[in-house]
Structure formats: structure tokens, C-alpha cells
Protein backbone atom coordinates (compact mmCIF):
# COMPACT_ATOMS: atom_id res chain seq x y z
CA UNK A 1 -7.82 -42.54 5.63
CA UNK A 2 -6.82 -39.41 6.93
CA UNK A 3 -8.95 -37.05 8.96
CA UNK A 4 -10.74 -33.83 7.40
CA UNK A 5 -9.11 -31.81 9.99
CA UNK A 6 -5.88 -32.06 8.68
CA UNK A 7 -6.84 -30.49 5.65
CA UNK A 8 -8.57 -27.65 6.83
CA UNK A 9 -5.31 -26.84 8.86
CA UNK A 10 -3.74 -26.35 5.74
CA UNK A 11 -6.28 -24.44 4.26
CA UNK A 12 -5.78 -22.20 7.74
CA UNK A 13 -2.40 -21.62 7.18
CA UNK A 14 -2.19 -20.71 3.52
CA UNK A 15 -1.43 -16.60 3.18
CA UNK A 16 -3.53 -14.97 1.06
CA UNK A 17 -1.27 -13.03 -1.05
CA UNK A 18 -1.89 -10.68 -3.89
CA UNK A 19 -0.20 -8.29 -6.26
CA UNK A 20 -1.99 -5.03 -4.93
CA UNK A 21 -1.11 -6.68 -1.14
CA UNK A 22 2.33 -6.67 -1.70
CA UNK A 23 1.97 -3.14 -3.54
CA UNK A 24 0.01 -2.05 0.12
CA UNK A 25 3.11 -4.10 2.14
CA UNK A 26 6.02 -2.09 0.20
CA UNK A 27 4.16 1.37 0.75
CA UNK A 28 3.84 0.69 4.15
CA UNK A 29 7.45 -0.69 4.88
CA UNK A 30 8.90 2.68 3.29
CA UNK A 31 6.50 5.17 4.34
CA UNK A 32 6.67 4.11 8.20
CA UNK A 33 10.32 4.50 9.49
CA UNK A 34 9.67 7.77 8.80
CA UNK A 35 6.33 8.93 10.59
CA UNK A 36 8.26 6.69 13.89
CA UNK A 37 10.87 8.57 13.00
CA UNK A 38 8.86 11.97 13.51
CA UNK A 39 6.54 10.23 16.47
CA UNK A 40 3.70 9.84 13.93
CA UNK A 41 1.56 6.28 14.48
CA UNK A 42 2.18 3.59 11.84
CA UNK A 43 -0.09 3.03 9.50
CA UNK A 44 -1.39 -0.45 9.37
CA UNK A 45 -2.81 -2.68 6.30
CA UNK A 46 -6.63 -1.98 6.83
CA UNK A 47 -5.55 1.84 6.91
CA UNK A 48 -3.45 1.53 4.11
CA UNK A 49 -5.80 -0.04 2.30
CA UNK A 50 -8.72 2.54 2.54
CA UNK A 51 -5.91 4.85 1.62
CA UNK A 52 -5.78 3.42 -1.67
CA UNK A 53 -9.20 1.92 -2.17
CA UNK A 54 -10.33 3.91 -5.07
CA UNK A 55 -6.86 3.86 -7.02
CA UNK A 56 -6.77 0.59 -9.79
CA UNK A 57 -3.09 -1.68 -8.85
CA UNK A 58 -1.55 -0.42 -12.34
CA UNK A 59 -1.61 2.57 -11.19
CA UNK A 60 -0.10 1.52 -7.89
CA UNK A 61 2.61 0.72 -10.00
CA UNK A 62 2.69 4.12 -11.63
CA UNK A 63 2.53 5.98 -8.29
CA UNK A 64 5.27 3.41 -6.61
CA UNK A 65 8.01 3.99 -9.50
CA UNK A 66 7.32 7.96 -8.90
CA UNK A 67 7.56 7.62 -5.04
CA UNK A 68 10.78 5.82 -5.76
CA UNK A 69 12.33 8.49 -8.07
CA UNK A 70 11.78 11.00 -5.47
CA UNK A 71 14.21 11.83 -2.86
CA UNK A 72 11.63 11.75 -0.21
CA UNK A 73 9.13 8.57 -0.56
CA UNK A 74 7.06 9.50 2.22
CA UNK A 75 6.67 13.22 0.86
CA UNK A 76 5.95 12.09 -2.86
CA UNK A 77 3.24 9.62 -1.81
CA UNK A 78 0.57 11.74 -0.24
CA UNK A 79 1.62 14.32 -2.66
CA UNK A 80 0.48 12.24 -5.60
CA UNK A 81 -2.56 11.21 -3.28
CA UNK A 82 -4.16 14.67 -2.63
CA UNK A 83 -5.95 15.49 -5.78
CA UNK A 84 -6.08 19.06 -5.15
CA UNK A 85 -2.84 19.50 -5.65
CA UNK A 86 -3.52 18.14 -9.65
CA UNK A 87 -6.30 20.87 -10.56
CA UNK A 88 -3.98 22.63 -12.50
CA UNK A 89 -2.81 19.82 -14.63
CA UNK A 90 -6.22 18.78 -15.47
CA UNK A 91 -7.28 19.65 -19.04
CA UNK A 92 -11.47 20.48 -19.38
């Protein structure tokens, strides 16, 4: 009979991994380089993810095909982030 340990080991070391996670993992990969790049700090997961608390993941998807049209990702991003720069496009 094996012990219970062993199976809460491998409970342990299973990686919780979700679609909007990887969403938050590519944004942060691309946007990065760049604020090093410019001596900016990185932006980590928890950050990243209070960033884009309030946005559903299909529109993750929206924003990340945009972001990748662009010529700068980085640029794009918090563009399509700040919604004061969208008053004008919203119909009353």
C-alpha cells in the first residue's frame, strides 16, 4: 500500500494552468523586453493580472490579435487599455 504522501506530492507539483494564464504569460513575455529595454521594472503575473482583472478572456483574445497587428505591441496594449482614449468612439 503506498503512502498518502506520495500523492499529495503530485498534487504539489501539478501547474495550474489556464487559458486567460497563458493569455497574462504571452502579454507579459512581449510587453517586457521592452520596458528593460527602456529601464522600466517588469511587470510580474499578480500585476499583470490586476491589469486585466475587469476585461472577460474573449476579449483578451480580441485585444491580443490587435496588439499583434500593431507595429509596436507594447504601445498598442495600454493604448487599448486606457478607456479615455475610446470616448469618442462611444455611441450614447
Amino acid at each position: 500500500m503506498k503512502h498518502i504522501a506520495l500523492n499529495l506530492k503530485q498534487t504539489k507539483a501539478r501547474i495550474r494552468e489556464t487559458e486567460r494564464g497563458e493569455l497574462m504569460r504571452y502579454f507579459i513575455d512581449r510587453i517586457n523586453p521592452g520596458r528593460m529595454r527602456d529601464g522600466l521594472p517588469k511587470i510580474t503575473m499578480p500585476r499583470m493580472g490586476k491589469i486585466l482583472e475587469q476585461i472577460p478572456t474573449k476579449d483578451l483574445y480580441y485585444l491580443k490579435r490587435v496588439c499583434d497587428d500593431s507595429g509596436n505591441f507594447s504601445k498598442r496594449f495600454f493604448y487599448e487599455l486606457n478607456p479615455g482614449k475610446h470616448k469618442e468612439s462611444v455611441v450614447k
